[in-house]
N, C-alpha and C. Protein backbone atom coordinates (compact mmCIF):
# COMPACT_ATOMS: atom_id res chain seq x y z
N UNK A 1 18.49 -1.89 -0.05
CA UNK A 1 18.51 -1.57 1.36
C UNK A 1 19.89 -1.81 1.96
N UNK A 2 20.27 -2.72 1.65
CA UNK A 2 21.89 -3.11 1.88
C UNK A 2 22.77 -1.81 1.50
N UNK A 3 22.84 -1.29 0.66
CA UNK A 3 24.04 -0.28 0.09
C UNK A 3 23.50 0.86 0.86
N UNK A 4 22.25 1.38 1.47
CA UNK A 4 21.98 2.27 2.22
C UNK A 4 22.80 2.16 3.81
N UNK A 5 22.36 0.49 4.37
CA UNK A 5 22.80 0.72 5.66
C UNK A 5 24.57 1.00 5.39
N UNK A 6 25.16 0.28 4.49
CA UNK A 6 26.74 0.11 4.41
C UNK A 6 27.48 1.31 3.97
N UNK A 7 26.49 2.12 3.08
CA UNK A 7 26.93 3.86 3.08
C UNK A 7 26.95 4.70 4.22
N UNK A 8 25.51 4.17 4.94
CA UNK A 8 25.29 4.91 6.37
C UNK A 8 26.48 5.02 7.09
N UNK A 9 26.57 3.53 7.37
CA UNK A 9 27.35 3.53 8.71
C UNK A 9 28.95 3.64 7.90
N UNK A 10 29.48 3.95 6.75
CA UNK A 10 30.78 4.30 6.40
C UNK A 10 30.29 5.75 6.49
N UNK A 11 29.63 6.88 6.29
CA UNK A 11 29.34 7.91 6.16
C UNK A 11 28.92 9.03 7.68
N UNK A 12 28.27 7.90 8.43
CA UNK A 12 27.89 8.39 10.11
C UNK A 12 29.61 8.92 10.75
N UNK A 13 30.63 8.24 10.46
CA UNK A 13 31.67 8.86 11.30
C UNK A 13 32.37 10.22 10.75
N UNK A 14 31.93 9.75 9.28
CA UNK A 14 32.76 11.62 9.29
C UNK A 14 31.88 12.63 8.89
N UNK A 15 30.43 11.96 8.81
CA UNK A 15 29.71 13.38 8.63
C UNK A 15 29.20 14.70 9.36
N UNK A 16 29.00 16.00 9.34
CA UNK A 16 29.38 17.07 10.51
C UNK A 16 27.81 16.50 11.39
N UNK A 17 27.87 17.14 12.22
CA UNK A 17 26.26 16.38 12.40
C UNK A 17 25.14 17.31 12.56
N UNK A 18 25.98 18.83 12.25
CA UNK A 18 24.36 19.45 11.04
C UNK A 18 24.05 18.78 9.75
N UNK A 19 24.81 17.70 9.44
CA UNK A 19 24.52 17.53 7.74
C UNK A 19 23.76 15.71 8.36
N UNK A 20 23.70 15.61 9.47
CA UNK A 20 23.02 14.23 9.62
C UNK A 20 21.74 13.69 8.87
N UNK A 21 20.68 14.82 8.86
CA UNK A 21 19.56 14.83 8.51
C UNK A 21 19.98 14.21 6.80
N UNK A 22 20.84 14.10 6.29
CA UNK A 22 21.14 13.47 4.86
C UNK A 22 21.33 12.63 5.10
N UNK A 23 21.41 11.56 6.04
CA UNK A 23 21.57 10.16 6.07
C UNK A 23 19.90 9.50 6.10
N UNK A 24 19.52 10.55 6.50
CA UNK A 24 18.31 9.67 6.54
C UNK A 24 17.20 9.11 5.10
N UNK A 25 16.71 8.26 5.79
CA UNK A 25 16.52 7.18 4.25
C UNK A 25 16.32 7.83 3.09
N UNK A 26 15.05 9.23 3.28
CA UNK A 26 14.31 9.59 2.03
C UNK A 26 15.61 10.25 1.29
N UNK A 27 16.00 11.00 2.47
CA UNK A 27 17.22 12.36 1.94
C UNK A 27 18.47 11.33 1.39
N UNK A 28 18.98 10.31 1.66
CA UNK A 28 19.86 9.72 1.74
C UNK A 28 19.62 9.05 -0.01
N UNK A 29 18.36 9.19 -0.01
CA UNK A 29 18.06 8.24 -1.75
C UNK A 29 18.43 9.16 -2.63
N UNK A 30 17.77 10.53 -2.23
CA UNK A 30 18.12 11.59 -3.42
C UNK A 30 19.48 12.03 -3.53
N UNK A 31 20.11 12.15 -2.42
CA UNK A 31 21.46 12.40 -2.66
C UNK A 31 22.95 11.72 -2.64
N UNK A 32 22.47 10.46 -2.20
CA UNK A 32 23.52 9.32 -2.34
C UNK A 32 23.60 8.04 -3.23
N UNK A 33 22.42 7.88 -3.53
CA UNK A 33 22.10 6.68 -4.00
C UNK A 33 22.35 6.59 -5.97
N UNK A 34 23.06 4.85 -5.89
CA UNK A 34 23.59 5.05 -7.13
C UNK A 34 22.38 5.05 -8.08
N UNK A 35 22.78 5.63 -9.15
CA UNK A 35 21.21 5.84 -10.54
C UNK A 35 21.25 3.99 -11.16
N UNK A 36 19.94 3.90 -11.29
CA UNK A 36 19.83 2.45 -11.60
C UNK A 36 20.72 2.47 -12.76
N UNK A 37 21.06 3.44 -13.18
CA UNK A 37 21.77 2.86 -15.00
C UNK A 37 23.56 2.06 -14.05
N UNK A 38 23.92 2.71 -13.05
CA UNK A 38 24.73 2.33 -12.45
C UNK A 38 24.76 1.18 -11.83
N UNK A 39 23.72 0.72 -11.36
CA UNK A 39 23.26 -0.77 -11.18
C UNK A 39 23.30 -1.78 -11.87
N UNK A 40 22.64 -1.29 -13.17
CA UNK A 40 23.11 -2.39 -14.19
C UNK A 40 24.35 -2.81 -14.25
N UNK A 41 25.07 -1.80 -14.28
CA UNK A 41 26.59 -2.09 -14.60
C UNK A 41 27.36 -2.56 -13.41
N UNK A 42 26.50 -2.72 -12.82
CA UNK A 42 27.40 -3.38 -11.50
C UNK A 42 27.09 -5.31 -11.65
């Protein structure tokens, strides 16, 4: 939940704001969010 809000709000200032609807949580998982194999390695 953390890496969502801290993407958000780095991502809310330059995104156009027809493309807003991708911040939001569901849309925001499928297309931003790192793949757990990436997790591990963090």
């Amino acid at each position: 939940m953390v890496s969502y809000l801290e993407d958000v709000l780095v991502r809310v200032a330059t995104q156009p704001a027809s493309l807003m609807q991708q911040l939001l949580p569901a849309n925001w998982a499928k297309r931003f969010a790192p793949a757990t194999s990436e997790l591990a390695l963090a």
